[in-house]
Structure formats: C-alpha cells, structure tokens
Protein backbone atom coordinates (compact mmCIF):
# COMPACT_ATOMS: atom_id res chain seq x y z
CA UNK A 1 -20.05 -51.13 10.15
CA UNK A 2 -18.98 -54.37 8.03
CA UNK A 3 -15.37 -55.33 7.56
CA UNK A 4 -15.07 -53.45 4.25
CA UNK A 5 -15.58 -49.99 5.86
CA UNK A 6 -12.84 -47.44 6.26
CA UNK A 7 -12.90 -44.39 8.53
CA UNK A 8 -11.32 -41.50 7.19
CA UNK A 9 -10.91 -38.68 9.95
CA UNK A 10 -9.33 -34.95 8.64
CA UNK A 11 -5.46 -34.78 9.03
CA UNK A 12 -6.44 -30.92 9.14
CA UNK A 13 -9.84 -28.94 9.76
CA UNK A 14 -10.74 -25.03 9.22
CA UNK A 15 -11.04 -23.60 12.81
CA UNK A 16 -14.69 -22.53 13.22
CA UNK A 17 -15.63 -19.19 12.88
CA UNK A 18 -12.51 -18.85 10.13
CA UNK A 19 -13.24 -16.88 6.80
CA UNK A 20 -12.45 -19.06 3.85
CA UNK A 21 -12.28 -17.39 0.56
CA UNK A 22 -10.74 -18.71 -2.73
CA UNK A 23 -9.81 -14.77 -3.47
CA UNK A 24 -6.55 -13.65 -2.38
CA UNK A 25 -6.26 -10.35 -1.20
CA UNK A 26 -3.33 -8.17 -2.74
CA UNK A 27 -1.92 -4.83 -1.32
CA UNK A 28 -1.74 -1.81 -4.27
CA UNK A 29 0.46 0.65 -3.33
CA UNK A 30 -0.37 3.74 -5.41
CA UNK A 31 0.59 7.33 -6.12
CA UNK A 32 -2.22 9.76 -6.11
CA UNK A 33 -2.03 13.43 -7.67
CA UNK A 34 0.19 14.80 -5.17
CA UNK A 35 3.14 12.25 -5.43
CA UNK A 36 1.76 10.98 -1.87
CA UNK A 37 1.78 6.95 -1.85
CA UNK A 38 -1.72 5.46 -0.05
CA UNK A 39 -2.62 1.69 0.63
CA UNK A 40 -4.83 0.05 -0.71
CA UNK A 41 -6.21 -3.52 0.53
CA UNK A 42 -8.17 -5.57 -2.30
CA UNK A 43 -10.29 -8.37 -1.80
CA UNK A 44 -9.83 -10.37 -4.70
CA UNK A 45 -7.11 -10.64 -7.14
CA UNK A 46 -7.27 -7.12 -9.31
CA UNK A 47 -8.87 -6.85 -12.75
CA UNK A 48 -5.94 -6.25 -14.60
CA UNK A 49 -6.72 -6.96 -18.12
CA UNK A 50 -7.86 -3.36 -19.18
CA UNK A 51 -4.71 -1.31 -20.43
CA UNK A 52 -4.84 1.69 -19.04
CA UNK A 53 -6.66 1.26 -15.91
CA UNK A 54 -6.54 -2.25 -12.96
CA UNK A 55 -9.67 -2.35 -11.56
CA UNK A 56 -9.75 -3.48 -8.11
CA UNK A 57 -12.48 -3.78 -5.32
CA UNK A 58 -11.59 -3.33 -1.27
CA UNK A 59 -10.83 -0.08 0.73
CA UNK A 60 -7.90 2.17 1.63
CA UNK A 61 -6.15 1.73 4.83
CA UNK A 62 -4.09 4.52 6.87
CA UNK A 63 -2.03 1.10 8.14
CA UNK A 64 1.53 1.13 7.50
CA UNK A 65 2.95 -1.28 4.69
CA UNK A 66 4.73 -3.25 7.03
CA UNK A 67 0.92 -3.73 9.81
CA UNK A 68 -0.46 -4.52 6.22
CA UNK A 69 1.63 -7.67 4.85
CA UNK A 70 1.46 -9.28 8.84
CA UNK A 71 -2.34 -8.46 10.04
CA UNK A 72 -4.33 -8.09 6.55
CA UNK A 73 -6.91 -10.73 7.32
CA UNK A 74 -7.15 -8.63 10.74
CA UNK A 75 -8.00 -5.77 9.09
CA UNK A 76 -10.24 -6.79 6.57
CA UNK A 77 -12.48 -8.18 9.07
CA UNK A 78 -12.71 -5.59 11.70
CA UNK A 79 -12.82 -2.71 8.64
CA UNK A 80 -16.72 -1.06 8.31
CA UNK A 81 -18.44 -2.92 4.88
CA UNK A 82 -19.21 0.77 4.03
CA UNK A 83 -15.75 1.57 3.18
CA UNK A 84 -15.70 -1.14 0.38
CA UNK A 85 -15.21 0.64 -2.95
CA UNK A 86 -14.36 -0.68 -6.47
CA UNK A 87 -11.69 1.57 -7.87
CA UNK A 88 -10.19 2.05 -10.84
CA UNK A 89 -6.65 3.04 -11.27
CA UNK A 90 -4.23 4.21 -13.91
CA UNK A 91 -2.01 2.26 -14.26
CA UNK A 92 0.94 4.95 -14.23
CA UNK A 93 -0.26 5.80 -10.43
CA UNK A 94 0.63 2.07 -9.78
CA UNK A 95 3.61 1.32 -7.36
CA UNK A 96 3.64 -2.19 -6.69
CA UNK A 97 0.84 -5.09 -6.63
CA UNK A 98 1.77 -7.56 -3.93
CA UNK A 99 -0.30 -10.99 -2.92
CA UNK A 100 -0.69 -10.89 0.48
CA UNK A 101 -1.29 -14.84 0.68
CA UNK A 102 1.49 -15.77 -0.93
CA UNK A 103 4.46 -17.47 1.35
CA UNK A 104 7.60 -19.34 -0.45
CA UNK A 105 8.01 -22.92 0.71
C-alpha cells in the first residue's frame, strides 16, 4: 500500500446465513365469509392498485396476531414453500394492512 491508500472496514455487516430482501413483509388481517378473521403473512408489499381486489402473495398462518408482529421473519422461514399462494382479496373482507418491518425511531 502507498501513502495515499485508505482502508475502509464495515461499521456494520449482515450476519451470515441472514435473509436480505428489499420486500417488506406486511400482515393482512381479513374477514372471510363467515365473519371469522384469519392471518395472513405476505412477502412483499401488497398489490394494491386494483379497486376492488389487493393482490398479495405469501401464506396463511394459524399464529396469533400478537406471535405474528414479534417472530414473522421466524415464521416465514421455517413455513413449507408449498403453502405460498398469491391471493386476491376484496377489499371489503380487508381488516387492517400492517408493515411488519416498520419500527418508529
């Protein structure tokens, strides 16, 4: 190395085997036929541009609301690839839409 060279070293690094995604998951709490509420984790932010219908691709969880907001990344990983399904919801059986990577500063 000359004089002129600097040696930057990461203030922070990614733990290895850690899942980085740029797609925040969101919880969808929604009302099927019956009145009954179910959970349901999605992947990526929703597709929420059509107007009568989100669109949203992930799986339902029997978890409860409050396992979901603390462990999601948990449960995403260890849930079977085979119950990923795109679904498309009315939007009158939507509850709430909540970011699960959000956190206020």
């Amino acid at each position: 190395m000359s004089e002129k060279d600097v040696v930057l070293t990461p203030s922070y690094r990614v733990p290895d085997g850690s899942a980085i995604s740029n797609k925040p998951s969101h919880l969808l709490v929604i009302e099927d036929e019956n009145e009954m509420v179910r959970l349901f984790i999605s992947i990526e932010l929703p597709d929420m541009k059509n107007v009568s219908c989100i669109q949203a691709k992930g799986f339902f969880t029997g978890s409860s609301e409050e396992e979901v907001k603390a462990h999601f990344s948990e449960l995403i990983a260890k849930e079977d690839k085979k119950n990923f399904v795109e679904i498309y919801v009315p939007w009158v059986r939507v509850v709430v839409i909540q970011n699960l990577v959000f956190r206020a500063k």
